[in-house]
C-alpha atoms as a PDB file:
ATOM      1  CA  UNK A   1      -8.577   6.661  -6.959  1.00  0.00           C
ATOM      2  CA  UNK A   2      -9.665   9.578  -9.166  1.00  0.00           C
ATOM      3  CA  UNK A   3     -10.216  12.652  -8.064  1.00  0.00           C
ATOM      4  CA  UNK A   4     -10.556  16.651  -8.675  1.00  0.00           C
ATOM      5  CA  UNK A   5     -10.240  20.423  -7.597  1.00  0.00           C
ATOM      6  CA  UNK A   6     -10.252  23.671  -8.704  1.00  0.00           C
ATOM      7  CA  UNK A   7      -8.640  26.107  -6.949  1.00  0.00           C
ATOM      8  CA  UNK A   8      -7.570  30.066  -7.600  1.00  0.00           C
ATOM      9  CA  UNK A   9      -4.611  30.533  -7.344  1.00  0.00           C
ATOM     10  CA  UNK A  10      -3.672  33.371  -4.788  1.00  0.00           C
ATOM     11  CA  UNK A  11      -2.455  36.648  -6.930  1.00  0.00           C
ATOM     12  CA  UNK A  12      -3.316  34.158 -10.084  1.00  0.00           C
ATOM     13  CA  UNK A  13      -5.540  32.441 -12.307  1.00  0.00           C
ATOM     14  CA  UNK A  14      -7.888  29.418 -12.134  1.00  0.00           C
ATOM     15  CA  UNK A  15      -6.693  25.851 -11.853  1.00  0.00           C
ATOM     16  CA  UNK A  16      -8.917  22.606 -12.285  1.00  0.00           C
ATOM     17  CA  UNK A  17      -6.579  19.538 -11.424  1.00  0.00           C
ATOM     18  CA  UNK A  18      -8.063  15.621 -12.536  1.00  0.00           C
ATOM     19  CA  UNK A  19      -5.850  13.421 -10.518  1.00  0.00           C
ATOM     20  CA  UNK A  20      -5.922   9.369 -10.623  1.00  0.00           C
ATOM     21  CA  UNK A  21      -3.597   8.436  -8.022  1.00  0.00           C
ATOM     22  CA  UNK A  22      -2.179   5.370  -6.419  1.00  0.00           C
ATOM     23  CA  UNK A  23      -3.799   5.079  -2.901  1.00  0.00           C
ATOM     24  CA  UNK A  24      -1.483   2.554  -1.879  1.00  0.00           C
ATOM     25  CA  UNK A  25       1.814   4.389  -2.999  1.00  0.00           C
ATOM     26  CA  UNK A  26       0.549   7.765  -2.484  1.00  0.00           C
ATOM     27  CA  UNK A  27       1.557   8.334  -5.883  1.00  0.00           C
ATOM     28  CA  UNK A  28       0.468  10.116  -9.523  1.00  0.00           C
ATOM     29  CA  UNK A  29      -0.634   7.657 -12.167  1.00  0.00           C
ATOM     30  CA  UNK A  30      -2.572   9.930 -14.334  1.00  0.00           C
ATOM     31  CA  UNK A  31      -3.143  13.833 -13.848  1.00  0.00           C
ATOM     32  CA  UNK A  32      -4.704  16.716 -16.029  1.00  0.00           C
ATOM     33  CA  UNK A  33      -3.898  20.280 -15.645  1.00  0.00           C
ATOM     34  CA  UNK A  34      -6.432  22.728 -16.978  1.00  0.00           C
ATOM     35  CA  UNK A  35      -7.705  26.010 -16.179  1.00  0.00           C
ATOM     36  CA  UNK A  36      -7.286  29.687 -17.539  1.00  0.00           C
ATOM     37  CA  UNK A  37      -3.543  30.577 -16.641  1.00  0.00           C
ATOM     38  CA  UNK A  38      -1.596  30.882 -19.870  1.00  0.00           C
ATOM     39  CA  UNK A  39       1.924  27.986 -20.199  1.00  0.00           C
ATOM     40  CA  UNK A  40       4.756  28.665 -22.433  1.00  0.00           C
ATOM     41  CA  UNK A  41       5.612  26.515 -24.839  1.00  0.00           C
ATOM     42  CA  UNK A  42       2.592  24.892 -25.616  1.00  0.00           C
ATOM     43  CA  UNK A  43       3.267  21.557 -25.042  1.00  0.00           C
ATOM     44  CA  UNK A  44       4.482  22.278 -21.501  1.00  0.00           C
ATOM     45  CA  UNK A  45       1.738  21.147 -20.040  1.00  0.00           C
ATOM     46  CA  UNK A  46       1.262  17.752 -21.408  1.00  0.00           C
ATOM     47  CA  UNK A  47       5.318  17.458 -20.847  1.00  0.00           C
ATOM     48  CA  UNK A  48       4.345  18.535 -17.248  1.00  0.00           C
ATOM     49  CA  UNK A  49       1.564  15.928 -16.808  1.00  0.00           C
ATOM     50  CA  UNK A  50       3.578  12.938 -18.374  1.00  0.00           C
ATOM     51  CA  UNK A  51       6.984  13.457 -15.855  1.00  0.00           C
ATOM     52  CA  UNK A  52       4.773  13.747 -12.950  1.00  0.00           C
ATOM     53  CA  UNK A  53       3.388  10.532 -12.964  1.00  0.00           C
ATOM     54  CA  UNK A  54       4.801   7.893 -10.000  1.00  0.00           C
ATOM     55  CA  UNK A  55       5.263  11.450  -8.066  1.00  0.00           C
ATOM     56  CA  UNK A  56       4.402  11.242  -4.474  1.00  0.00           C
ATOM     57  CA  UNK A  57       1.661  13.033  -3.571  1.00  0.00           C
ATOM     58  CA  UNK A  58       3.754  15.112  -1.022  1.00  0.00           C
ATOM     59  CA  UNK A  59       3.810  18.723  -0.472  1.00  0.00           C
ATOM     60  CA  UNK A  60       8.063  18.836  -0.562  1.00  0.00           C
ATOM     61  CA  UNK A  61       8.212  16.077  -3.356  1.00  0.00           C
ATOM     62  CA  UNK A  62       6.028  17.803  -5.932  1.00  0.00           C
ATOM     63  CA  UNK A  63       6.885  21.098  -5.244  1.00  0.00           C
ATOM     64  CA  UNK A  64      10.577  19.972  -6.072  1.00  0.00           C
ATOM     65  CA  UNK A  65      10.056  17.799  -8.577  1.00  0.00           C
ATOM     66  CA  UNK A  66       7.790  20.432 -10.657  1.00  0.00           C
ATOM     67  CA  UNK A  67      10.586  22.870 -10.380  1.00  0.00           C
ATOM     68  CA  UNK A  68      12.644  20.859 -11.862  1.00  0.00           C
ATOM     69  CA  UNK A  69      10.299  19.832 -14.417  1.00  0.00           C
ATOM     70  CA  UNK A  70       9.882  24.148 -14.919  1.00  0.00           C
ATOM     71  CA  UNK A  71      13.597  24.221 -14.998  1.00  0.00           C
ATOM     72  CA  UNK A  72      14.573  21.467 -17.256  1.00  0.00           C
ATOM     73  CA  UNK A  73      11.227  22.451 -19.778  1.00  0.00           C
ATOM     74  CA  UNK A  74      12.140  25.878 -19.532  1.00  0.00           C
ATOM     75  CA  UNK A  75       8.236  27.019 -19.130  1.00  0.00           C
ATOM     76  CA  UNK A  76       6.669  30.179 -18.369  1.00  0.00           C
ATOM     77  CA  UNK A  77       3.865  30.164 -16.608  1.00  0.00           C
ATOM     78  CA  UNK A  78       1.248  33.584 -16.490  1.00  0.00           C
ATOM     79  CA  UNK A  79      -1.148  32.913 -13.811  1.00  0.00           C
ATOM     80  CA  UNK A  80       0.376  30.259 -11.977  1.00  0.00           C
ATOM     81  CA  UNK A  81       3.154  29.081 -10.255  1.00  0.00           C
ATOM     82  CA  UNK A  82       4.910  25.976  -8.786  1.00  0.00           C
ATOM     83  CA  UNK A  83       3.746  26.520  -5.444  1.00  0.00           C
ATOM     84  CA  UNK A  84      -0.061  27.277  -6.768  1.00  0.00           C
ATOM     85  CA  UNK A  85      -0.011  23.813  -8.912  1.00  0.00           C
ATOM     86  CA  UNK A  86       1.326  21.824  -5.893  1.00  0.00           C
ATOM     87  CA  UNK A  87      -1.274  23.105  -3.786  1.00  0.00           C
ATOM     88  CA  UNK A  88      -4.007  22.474  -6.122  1.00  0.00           C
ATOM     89  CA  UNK A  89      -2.408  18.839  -6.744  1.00  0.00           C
ATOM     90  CA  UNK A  90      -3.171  18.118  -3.033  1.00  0.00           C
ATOM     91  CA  UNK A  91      -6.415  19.332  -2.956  1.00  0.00           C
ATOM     92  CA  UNK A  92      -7.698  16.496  -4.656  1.00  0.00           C
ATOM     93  CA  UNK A  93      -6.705  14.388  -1.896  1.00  0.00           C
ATOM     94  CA  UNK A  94      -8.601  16.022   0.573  1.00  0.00           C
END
C-alpha cells in the first residue's frame, strides 16, 4: 500500500514521508524522506531510506532501529529528530 504525510515537526522543520508498505507484514518496502530540515552527510538520507526497509511499522521498532541507523551513520540532523521521523513514518498509516 502506498501512502503519504507531511507533518511539522514540533520545535522543527517540515517533513513529507512517501511510504509503500507491506500491509500484510506491517512492514517498510519502499520509503522517501523529504522536506526542509537540513541531514548531515549528504547521503544520509538515502542510507536512511535503504536500512529501513522490512522495518515494522511500529512506534518502538522504528524509533530504535532509526537510532541506530543515526548512530551507526553518524548523521546530524537540523530540524528533525528520531522521534519527529518516527512519528511522521506512522502517519501515513493512519
Amino acid at each position: 500500500m502506498q501512502s503519504k504525510s507531511i507533518y511539522k515537526v514540533p520545535n522543527g522543520k517540515l517533513l513529507k514521508i512517501s511510504l509503500d508498505y507491506d500491509e500484510k507484514n506491517n512492514s517498510i518496502n519502499k520509503i522517501n524522506i523529504m522536506g526542509d530540515f537540513f541531514a548531515y552527510p549528504e547521503e544520509s538520507i538515502e542510507s536512511m531510506e535503504n536500512e529501513l526497509k522490512n522495518t515494522i511499522l511500529e512506534k518502538e521498532s522504528l524509533i530504535k532501529k532509526i537510532n541506530s541507523i543515526i548512530k551507526w551513520y553518524n548523521i546530524e540532523f537540523i530540524g528533525l529528530h528520531a522521534e519527529g521521523l518516527t512519528e511522521g513514518i506512522l502517519m501515513c498509516k493512519k
